[in-house]
Structure formats: C-alpha cells, structure tokens
N, C-alpha and C. Protein backbone atom coordinates (compact mmCIF):
# COMPACT_ATOMS: atom_id res chain seq x y z
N UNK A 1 2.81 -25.10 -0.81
CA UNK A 1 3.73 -25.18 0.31
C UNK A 1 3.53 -26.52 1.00
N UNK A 2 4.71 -26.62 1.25
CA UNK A 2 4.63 -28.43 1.96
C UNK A 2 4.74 -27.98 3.89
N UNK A 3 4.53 -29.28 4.34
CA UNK A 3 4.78 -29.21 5.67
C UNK A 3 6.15 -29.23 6.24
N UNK A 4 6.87 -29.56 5.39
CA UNK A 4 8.66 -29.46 5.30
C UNK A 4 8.90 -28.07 4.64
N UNK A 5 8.32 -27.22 4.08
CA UNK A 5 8.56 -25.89 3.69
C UNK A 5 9.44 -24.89 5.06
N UNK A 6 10.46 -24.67 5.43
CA UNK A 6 10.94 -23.78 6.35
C UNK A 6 11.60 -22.04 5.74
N UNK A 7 10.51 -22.39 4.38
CA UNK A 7 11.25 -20.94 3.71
C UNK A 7 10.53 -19.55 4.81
N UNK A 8 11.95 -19.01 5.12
CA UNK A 8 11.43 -17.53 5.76
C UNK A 8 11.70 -16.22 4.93
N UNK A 9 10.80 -15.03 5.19
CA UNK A 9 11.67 -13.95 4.82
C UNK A 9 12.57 -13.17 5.57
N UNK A 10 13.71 -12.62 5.15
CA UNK A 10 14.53 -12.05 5.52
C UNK A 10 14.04 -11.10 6.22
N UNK A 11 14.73 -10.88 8.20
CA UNK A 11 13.91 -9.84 8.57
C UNK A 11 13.60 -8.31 8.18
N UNK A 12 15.02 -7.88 7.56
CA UNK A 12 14.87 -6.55 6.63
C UNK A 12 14.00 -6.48 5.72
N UNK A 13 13.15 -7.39 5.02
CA UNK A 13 12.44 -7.21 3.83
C UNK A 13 11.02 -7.29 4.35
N UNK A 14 10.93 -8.66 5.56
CA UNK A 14 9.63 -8.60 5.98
C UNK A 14 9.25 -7.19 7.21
N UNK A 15 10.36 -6.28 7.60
CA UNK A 15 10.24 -5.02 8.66
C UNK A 15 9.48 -4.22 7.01
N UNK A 16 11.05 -4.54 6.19
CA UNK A 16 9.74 -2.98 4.77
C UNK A 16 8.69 -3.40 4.15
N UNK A 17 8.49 -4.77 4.34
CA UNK A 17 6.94 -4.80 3.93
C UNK A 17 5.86 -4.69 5.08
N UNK A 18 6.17 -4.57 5.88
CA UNK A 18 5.25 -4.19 7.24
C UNK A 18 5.22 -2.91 7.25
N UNK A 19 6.06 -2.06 7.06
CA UNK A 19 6.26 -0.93 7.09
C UNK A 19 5.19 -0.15 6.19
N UNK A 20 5.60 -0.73 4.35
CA UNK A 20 4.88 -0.09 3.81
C UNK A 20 3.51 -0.60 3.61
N UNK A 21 2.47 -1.60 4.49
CA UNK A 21 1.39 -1.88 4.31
C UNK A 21 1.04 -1.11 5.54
N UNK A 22 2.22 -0.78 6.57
CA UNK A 22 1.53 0.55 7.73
C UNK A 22 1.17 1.66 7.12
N UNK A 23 2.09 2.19 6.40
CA UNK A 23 1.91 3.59 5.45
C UNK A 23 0.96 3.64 5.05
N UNK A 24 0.26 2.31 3.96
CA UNK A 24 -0.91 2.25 3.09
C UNK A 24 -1.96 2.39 3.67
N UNK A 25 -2.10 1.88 5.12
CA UNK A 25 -3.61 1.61 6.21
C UNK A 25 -3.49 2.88 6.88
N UNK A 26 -2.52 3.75 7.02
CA UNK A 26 -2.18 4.69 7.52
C UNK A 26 -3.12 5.79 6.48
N UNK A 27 -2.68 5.85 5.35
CA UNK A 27 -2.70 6.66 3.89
C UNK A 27 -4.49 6.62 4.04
N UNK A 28 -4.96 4.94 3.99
CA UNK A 28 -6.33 4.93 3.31
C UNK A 28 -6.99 5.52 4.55
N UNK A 29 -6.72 5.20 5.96
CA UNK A 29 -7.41 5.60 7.07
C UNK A 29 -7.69 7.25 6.87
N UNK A 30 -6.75 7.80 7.11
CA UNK A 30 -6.76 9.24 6.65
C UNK A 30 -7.10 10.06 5.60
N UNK A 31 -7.36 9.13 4.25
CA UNK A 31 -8.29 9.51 3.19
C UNK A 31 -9.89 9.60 3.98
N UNK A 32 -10.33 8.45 4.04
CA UNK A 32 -11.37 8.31 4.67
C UNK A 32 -11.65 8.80 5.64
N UNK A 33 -11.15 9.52 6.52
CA UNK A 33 -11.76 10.68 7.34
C UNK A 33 -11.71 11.67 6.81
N UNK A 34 -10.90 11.96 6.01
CA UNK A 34 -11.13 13.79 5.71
C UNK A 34 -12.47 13.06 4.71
N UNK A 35 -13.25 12.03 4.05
CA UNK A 35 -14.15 12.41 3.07
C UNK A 35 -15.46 12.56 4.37
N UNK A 36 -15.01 11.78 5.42
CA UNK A 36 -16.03 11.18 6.18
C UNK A 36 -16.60 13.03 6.95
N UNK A 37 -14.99 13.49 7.11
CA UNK A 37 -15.03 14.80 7.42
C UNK A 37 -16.07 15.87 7.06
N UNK A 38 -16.06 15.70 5.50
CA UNK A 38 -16.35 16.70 4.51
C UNK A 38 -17.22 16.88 4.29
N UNK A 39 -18.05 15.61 4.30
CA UNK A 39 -19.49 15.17 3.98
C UNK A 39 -20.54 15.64 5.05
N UNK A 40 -21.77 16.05 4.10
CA UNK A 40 -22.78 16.15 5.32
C UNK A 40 -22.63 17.81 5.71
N UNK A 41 -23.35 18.21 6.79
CA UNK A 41 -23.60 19.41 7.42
C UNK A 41 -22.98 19.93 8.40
N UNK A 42 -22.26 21.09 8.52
CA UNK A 42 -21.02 21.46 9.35
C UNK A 42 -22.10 21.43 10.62
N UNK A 43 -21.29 21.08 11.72
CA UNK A 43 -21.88 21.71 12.81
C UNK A 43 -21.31 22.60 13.63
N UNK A 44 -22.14 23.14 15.01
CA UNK A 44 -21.38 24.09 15.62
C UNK A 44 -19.48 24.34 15.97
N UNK A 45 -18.86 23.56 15.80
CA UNK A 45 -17.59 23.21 16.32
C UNK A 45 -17.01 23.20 14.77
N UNK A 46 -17.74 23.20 13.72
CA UNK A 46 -17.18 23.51 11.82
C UNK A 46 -16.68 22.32 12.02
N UNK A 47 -17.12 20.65 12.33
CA UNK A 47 -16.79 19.41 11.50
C UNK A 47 -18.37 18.85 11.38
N UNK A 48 -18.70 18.29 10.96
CA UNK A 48 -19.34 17.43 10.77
C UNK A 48 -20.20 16.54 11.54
N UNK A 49 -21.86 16.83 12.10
CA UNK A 49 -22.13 16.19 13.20
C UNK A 49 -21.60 14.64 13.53
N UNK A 50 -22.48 13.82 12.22
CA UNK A 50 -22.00 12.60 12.70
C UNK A 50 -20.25 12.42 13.11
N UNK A 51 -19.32 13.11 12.33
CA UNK A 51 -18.10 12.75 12.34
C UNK A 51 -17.15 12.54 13.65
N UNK A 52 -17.89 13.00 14.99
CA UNK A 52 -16.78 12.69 16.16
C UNK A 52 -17.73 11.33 16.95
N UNK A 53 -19.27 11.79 16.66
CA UNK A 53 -20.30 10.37 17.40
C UNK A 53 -20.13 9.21 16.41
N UNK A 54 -20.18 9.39 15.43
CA UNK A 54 -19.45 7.94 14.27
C UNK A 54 -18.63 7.55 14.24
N UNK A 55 -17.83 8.11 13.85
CA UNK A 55 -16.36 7.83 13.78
C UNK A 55 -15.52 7.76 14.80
N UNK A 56 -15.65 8.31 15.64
CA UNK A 56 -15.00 7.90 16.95
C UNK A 56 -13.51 8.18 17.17
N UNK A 57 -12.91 8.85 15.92
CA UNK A 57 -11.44 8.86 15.90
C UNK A 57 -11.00 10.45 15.60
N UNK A 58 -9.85 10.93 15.93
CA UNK A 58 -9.60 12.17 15.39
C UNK A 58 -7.74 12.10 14.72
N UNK A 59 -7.46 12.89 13.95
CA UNK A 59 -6.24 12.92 13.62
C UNK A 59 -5.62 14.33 13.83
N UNK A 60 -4.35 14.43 14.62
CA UNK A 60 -3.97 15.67 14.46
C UNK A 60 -2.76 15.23 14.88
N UNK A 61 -1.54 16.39 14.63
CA UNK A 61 -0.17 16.51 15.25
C UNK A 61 0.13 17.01 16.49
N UNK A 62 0.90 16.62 17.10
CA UNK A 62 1.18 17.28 18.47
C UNK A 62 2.85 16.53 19.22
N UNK A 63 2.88 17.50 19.61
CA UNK A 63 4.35 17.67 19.64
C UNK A 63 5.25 16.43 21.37
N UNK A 64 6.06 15.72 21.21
CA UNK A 64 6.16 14.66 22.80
C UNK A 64 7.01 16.06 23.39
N UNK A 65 5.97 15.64 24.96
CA UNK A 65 6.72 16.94 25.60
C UNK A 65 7.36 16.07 26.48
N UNK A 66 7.71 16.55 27.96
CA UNK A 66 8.41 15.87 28.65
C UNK A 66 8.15 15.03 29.47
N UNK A 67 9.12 14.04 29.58
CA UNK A 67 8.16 12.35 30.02
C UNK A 67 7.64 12.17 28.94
N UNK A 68 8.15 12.08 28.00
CA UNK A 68 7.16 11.62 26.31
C UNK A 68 5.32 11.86 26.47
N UNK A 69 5.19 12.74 27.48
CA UNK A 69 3.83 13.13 26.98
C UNK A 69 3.46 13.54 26.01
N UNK A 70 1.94 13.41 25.61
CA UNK A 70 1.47 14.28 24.01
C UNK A 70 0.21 14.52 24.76
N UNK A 71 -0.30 15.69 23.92
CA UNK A 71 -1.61 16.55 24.45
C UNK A 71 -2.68 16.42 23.16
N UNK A 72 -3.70 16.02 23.60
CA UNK A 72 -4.83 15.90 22.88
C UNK A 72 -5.35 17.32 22.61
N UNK A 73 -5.54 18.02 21.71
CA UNK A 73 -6.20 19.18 21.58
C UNK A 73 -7.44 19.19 21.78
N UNK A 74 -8.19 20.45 22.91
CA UNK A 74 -9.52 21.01 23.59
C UNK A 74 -10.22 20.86 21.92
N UNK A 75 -10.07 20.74 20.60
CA UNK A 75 -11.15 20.52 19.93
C UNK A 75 -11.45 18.90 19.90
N UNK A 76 -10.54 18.30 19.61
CA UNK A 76 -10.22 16.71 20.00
C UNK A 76 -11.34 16.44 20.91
N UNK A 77 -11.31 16.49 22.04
CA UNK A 77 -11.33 16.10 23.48
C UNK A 77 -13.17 16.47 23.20
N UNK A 78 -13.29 17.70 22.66
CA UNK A 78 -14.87 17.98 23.21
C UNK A 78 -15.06 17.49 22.08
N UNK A 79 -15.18 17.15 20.77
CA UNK A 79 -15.83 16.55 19.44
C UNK A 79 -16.08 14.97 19.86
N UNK A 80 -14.67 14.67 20.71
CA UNK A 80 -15.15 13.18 21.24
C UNK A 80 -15.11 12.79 22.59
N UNK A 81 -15.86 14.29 23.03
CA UNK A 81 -16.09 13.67 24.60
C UNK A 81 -15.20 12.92 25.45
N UNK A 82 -13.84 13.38 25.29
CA UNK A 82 -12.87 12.84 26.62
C UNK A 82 -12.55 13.37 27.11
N UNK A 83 -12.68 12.79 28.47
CA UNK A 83 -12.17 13.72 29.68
C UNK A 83 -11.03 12.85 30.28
N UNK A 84 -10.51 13.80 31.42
CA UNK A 84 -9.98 13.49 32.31
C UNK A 84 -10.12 12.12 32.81
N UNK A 85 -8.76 11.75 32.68
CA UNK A 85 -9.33 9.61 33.08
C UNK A 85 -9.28 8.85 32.20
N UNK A 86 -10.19 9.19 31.07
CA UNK A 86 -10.07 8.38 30.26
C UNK A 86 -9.22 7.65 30.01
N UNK A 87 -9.49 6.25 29.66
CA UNK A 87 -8.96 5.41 28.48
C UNK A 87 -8.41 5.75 26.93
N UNK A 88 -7.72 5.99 26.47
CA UNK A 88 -7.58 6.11 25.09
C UNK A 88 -6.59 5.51 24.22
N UNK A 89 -7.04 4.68 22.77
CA UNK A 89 -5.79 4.31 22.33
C UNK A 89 -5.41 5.17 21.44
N UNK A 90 -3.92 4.52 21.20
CA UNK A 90 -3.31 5.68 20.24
C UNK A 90 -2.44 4.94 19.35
N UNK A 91 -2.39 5.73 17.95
CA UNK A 91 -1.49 5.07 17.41
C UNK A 91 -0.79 6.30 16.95
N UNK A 92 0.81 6.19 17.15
CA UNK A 92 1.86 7.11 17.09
C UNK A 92 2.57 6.93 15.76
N UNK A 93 2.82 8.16 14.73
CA UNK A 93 3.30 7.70 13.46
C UNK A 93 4.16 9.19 13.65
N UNK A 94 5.67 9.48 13.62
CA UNK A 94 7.01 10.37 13.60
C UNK A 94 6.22 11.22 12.47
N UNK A 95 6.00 12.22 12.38
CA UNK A 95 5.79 12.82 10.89
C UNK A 95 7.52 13.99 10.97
N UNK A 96 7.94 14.99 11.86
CA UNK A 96 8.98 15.44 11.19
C UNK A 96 9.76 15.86 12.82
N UNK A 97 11.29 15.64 12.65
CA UNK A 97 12.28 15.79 13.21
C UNK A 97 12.59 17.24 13.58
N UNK A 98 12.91 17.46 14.72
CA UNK A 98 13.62 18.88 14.75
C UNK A 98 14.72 19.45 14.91
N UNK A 99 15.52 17.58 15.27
CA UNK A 99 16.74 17.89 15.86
C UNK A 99 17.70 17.17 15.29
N UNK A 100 19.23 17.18 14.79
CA UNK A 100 19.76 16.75 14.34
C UNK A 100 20.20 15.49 14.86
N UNK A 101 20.26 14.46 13.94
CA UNK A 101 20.86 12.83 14.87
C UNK A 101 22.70 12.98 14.75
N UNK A 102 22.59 12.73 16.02
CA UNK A 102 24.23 12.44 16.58
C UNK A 102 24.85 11.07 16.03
N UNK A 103 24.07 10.51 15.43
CA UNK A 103 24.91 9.30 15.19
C UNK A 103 25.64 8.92 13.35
C-alpha cells in the first residue's frame, strides 16, 4: 500500500464483516465459558468455584422491560457479587423477536 492508496471498503461489506467477526468473538467467548463452566468442582450454587471469582463474567437471557431496562438474575448477582449501585458493563446481543415488524 502506498501513501496515495485512498482504497476504502464499501460501508455494507465493512458493517458484515464487523458483524461477522462480532458473532465469532461472541461464539468463541461463550464456548469458553461453558468449558471454563464445566471444569473443576461444582460448588454450593451448582457452578463452579473459581468460575464467578475468575472469570468475572456471566451469560444469560433476559427480557428489555420498560424504559429498556434488563434484570440481572439473583443467581448472576450473588455468583458475582453485585449489588445495588454497582457499576456494570454490558454487552447486548438481540437473540429472538416477539413481535412482528411493521415495516
């Protein structure tokens, strides 16, 4: 590539290749917890001690209620110790529709 190079990609092609390298980091992330899950000695709560003090992350579905809230599930919350207040990030991925699109 030269310094006169102004080749771009098309934004439709570079949105589906973003897209599907989200899917893939999405895909491998979530492999890797259920092994991270699996492994090792259940504990009282049936996951995995190290798995909420290690890992630090949880995956589950939950439904946007109103005001686009979402609710962390009471197993969530006590496996990784959040309370009320907290800070938390999130990353939001649509898994299924309930309602028909008007458009």
């Amino acid at each position: 590539m030269t310094d006169n190079d102004e080749t771009t990609w098309p934004p439709a092609l570079w949105a589906e290749q973003f897209q599907a390298a989200s899917e893939q980091a999405v895909e491998q992330q979530t492999e890797f917890a259920r092994q991270m899950m699996t492994a090792g000695t259940q504990g009282p709560n049936g996951l995995p001690e190290f798995a909420a003090s290690s890992m630090g992350t949880a995956t589950f579905k939950t439904r946007v209620q109103s005001g686009g809230r979402i609710s962390i599930p009471d197993a969530e919350r006590e496996a990784l110790d959040i309370e009320e207040g907290d800070i938390v990030q999130t990353v939001v991925v649509p898994v299924k529709r309930d309602r028909e699109d008007d458009s």
